[in-house]
Protein backbone atom coordinates (compact mmCIF):
# COMPACT_ATOMS: atom_id res chain seq x y z
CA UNK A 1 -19.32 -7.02 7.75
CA UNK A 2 -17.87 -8.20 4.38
CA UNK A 3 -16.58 -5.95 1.76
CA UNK A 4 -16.62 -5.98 -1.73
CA UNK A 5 -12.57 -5.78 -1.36
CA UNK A 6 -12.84 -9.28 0.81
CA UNK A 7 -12.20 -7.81 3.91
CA UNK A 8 -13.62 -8.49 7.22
CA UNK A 9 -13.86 -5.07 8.58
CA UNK A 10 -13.44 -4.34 12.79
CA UNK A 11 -15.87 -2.12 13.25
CA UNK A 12 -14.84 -1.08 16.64
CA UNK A 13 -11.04 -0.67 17.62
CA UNK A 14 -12.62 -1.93 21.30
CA UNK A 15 -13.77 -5.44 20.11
CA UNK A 16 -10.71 -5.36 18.11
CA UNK A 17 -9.38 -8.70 18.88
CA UNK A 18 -5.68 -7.91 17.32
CA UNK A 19 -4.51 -4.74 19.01
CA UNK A 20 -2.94 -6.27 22.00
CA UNK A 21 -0.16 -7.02 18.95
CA UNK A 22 0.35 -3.36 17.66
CA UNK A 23 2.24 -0.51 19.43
CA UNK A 24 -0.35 2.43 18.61
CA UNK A 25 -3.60 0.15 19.21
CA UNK A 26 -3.19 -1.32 22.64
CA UNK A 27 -4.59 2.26 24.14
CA UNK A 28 -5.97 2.02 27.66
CA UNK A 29 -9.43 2.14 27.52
CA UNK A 30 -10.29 5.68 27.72
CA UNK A 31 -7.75 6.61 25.27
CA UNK A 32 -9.12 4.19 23.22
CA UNK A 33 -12.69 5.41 23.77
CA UNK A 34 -11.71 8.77 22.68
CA UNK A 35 -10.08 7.67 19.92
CA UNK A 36 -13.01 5.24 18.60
CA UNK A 37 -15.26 8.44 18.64
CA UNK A 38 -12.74 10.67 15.88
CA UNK A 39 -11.34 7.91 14.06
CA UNK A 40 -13.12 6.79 10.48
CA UNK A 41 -12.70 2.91 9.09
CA UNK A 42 -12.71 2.95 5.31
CA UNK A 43 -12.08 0.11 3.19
CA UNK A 44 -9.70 0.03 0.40
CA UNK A 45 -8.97 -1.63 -2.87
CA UNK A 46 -5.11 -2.73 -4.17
CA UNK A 47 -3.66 0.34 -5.89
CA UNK A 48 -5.92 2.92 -3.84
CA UNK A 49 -3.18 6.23 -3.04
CA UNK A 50 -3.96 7.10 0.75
CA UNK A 51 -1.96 10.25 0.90
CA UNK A 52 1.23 11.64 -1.53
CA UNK A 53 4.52 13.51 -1.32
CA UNK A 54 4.41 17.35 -0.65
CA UNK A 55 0.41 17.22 -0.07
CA UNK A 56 -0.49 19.27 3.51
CA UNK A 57 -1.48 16.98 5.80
CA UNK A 58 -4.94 15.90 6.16
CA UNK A 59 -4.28 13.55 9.13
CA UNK A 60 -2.93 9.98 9.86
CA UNK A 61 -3.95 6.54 8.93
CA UNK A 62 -4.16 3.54 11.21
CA UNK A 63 -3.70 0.19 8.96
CA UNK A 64 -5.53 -2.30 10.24
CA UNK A 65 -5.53 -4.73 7.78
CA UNK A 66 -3.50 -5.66 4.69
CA UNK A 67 -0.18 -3.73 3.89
CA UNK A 68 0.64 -0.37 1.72
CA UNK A 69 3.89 0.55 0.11
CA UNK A 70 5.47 3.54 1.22
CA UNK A 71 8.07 5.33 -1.74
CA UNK A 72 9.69 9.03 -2.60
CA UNK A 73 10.11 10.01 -6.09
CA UNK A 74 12.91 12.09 -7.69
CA UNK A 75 12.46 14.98 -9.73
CA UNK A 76 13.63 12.53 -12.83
CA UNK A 77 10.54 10.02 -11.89
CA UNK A 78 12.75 7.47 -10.14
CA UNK A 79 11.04 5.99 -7.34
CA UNK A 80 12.27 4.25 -4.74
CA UNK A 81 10.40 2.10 -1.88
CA UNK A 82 11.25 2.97 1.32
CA UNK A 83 9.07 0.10 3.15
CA UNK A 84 6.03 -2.11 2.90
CA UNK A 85 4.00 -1.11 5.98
CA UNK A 86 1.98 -3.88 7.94
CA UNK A 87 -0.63 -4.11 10.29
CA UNK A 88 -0.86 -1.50 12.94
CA UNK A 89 1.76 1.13 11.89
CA UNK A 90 0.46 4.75 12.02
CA UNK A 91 1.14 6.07 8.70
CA UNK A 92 1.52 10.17 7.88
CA UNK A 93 2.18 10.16 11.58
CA UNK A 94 5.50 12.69 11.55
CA UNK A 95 3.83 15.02 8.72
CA UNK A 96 0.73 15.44 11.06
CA UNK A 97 2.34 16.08 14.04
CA UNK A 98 4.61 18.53 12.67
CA UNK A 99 2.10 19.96 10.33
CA UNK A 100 4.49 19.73 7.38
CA UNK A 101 3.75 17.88 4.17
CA UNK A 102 3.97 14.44 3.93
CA UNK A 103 7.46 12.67 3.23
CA UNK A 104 5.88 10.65 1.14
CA UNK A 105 3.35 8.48 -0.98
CA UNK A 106 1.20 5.75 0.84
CA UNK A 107 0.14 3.45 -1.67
CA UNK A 108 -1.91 -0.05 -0.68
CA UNK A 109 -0.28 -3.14 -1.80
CA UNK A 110 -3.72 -5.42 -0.77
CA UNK A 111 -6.76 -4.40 -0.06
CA UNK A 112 -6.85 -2.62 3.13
CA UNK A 113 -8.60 -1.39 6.14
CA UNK A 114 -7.60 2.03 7.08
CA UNK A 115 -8.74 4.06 10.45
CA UNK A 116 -8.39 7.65 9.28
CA UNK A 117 -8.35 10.55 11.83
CA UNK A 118 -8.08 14.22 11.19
CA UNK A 119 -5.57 16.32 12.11
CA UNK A 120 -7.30 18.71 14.03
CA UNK A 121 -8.63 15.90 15.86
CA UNK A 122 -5.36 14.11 16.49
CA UNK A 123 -3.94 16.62 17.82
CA UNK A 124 -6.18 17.15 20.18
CA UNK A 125 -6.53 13.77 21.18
CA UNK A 126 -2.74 14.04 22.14
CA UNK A 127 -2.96 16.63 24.32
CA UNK A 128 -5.72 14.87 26.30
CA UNK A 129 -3.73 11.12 26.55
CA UNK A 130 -0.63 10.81 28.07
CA UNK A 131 -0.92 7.48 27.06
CA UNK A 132 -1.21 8.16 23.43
CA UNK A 133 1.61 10.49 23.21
CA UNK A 134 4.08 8.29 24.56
CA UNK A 135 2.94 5.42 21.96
CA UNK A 136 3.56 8.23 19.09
CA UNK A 137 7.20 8.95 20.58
CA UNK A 138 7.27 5.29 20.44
CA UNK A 139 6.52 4.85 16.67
CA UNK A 140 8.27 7.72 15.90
CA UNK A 141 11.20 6.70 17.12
CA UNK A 142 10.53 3.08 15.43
CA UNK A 143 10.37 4.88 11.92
CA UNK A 144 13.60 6.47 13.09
CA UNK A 145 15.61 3.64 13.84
CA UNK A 146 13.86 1.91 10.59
CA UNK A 147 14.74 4.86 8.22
CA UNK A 148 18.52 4.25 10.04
CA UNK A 149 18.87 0.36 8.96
CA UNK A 150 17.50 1.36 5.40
CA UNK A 151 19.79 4.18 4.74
CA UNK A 152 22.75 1.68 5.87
CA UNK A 153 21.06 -1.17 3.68
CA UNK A 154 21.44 0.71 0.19
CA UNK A 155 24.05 3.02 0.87
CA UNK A 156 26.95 0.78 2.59
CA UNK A 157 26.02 -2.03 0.13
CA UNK A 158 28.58 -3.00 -1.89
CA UNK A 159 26.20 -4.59 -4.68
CA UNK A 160 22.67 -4.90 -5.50
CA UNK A 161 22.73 -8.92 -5.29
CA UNK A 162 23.61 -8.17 -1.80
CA UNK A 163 20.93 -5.67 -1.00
CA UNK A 164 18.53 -8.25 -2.54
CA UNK A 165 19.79 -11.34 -0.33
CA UNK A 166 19.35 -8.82 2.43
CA UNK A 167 15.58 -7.78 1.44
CA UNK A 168 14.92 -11.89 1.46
CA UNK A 169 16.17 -12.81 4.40
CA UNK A 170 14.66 -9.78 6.25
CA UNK A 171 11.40 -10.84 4.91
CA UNK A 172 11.21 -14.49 5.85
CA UNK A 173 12.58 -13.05 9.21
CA UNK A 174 8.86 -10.56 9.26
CA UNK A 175 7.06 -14.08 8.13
CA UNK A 176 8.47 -16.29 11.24
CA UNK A 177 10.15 -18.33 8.73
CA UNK A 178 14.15 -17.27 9.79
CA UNK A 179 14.32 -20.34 12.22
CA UNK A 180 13.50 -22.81 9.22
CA UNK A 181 16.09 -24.41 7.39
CA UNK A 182 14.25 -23.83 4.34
CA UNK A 183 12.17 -20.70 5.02
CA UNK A 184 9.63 -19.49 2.74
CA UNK A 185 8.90 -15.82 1.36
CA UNK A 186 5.92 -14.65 -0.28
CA UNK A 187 6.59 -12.58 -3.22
CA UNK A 188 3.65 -9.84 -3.43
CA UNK A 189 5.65 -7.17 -5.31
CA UNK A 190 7.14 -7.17 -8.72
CA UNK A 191 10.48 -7.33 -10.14
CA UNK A 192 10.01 -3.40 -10.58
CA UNK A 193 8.48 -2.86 -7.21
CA UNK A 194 11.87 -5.06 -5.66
CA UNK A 195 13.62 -2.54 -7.49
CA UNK A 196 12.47 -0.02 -6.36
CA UNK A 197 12.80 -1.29 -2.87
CA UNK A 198 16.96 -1.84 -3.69
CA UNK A 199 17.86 0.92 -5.95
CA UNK A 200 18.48 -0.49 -9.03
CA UNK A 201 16.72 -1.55 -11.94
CA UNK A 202 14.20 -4.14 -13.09
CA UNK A 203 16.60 -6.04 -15.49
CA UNK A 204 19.16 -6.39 -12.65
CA UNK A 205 16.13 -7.94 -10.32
CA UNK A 206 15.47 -10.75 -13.22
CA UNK A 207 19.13 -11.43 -13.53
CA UNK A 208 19.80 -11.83 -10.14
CA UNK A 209 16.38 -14.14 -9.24
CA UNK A 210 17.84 -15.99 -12.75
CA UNK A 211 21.69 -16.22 -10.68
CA UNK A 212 20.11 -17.55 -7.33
CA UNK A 213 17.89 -20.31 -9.14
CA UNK A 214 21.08 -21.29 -11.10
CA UNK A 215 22.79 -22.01 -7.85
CA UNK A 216 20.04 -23.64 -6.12
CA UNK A 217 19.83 -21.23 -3.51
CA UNK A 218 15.97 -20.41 -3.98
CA UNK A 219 13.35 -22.29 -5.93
CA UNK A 220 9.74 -20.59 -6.87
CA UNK A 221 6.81 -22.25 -6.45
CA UNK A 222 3.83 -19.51 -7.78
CA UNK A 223 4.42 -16.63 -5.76
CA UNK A 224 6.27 -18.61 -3.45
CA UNK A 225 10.17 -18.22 -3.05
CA UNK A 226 11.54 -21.02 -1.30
CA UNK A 227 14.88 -20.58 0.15
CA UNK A 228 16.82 -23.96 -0.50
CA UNK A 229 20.49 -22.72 0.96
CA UNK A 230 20.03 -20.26 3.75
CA UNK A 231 24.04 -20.23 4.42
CA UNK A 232 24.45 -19.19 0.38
CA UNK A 233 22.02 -16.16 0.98
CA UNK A 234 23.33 -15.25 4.21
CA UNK A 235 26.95 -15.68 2.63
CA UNK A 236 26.15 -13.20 -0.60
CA UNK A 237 24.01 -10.51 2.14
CA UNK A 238 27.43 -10.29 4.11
CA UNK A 239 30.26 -10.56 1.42
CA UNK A 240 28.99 -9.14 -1.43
């Protein structure tokens, strides 16, 4: 079935021909039963807010399709991205386990598909599937080990042109592209959204894309970053 957003929605996380690729959604089949029989697939336009910092948890969210930015704000406004989550991550997970509010907001980046379960009926679902739990410990412990790198990332930086260099090469590595001499990165977010993402400001983002094109070391094409001197970039995310 076609949405207005574009989207070819899976109707049914059995005929779902893509699970076999994500952690959470490769359930054995009566796990996956149950969960087809609680879970609700809602379609989503760019900019919709799934959930938002401090708000009680209604329940988790199972992105199927397209991406949504995860971020934290300060009590001064500042925001900062902690991740662009893709395909088959479990998002709200920790808050509805624990029943605490969520960490933070969940904002979509593309139009999305979204399998929404409630709380009440998570929980229970848990207790039923062995299975299940141990794929929650698993994606817990992912989200873990990816708050972990992150935290390293912008705090033992020594600069933001090497968080940035960092951020590109990580993302060309998520696009299969880090084997290519020339790898290519697709540039969905802003100068401000990058900046967010880095922890520093939009200006700096500019001046530092400006810096890189000076040297030759990426060239854009569109929305298209091509990465002309791989050594260069890998040279300013390590000495920098």
């Amino acid at each position: 079935m076609l949405t207005p957003y574009g989207l070819d929605i899976i109707e049914s996380c059995l005929a779902c021909k893509m699970r076999a690729e994500h952690i959470f959604c490769d359930l054995p089949p009566a796990a996956l039963q149950t969960f087809e029989s609680v879970k609700y697939a809602t379609a989503y336009p760019k900019g919709a807010v799934l959930f938002v910092e401090g708000q009680t948890p209604r329940g988790i969210f199972v992105l199927c399709k397209g991406r949504v930015k995860l971020s934290i704000c300060s009590t001064d406004g500042k925001t900062l991205i902690l991740k662009i989550a893709e395909p088959g991550e479990v998002l709200g997970l920790s808050a509805t386990v624990s029943g605490k509010p969520y960490e933070l907001t969940a904002e979509t980046v593309d139009p999305c598909q979204v399998n929404f379960v409630k709380r009440e009926d998570f929980l229970r679902f848990l207790k039923e599937h062995a299975d299940a739990c141990l794929r929650v410990a698993e994606q817990l412990s992912e989200k873990y080990n990816t708050a972990c790198r992150e935290i390293r990332s912008l705090g033992l930086s020594h600069s933001a042109a090497e968080k940035l260099a960092k951020l590109l090469l990580e993302w060309s590595a998520k696009n299969g592209e880090a084997a290519k001499a020339e790898p290519r990165v697709k540039l969905a977010l802003t100068h401000e959204e990058i900046a967010q993402m880095i922890g520093t400001s939009r200006e700096t983002v500019t001046r530092l894309f400006a810096d890189l094109k000076r040297r030759q070391i990426v060239q854009a094409k569109g929305s298209t970053l091509l990465i002309r001197n791989k050594a260069a970039l890998k040279a300013l995310a390590i000495t920098q």
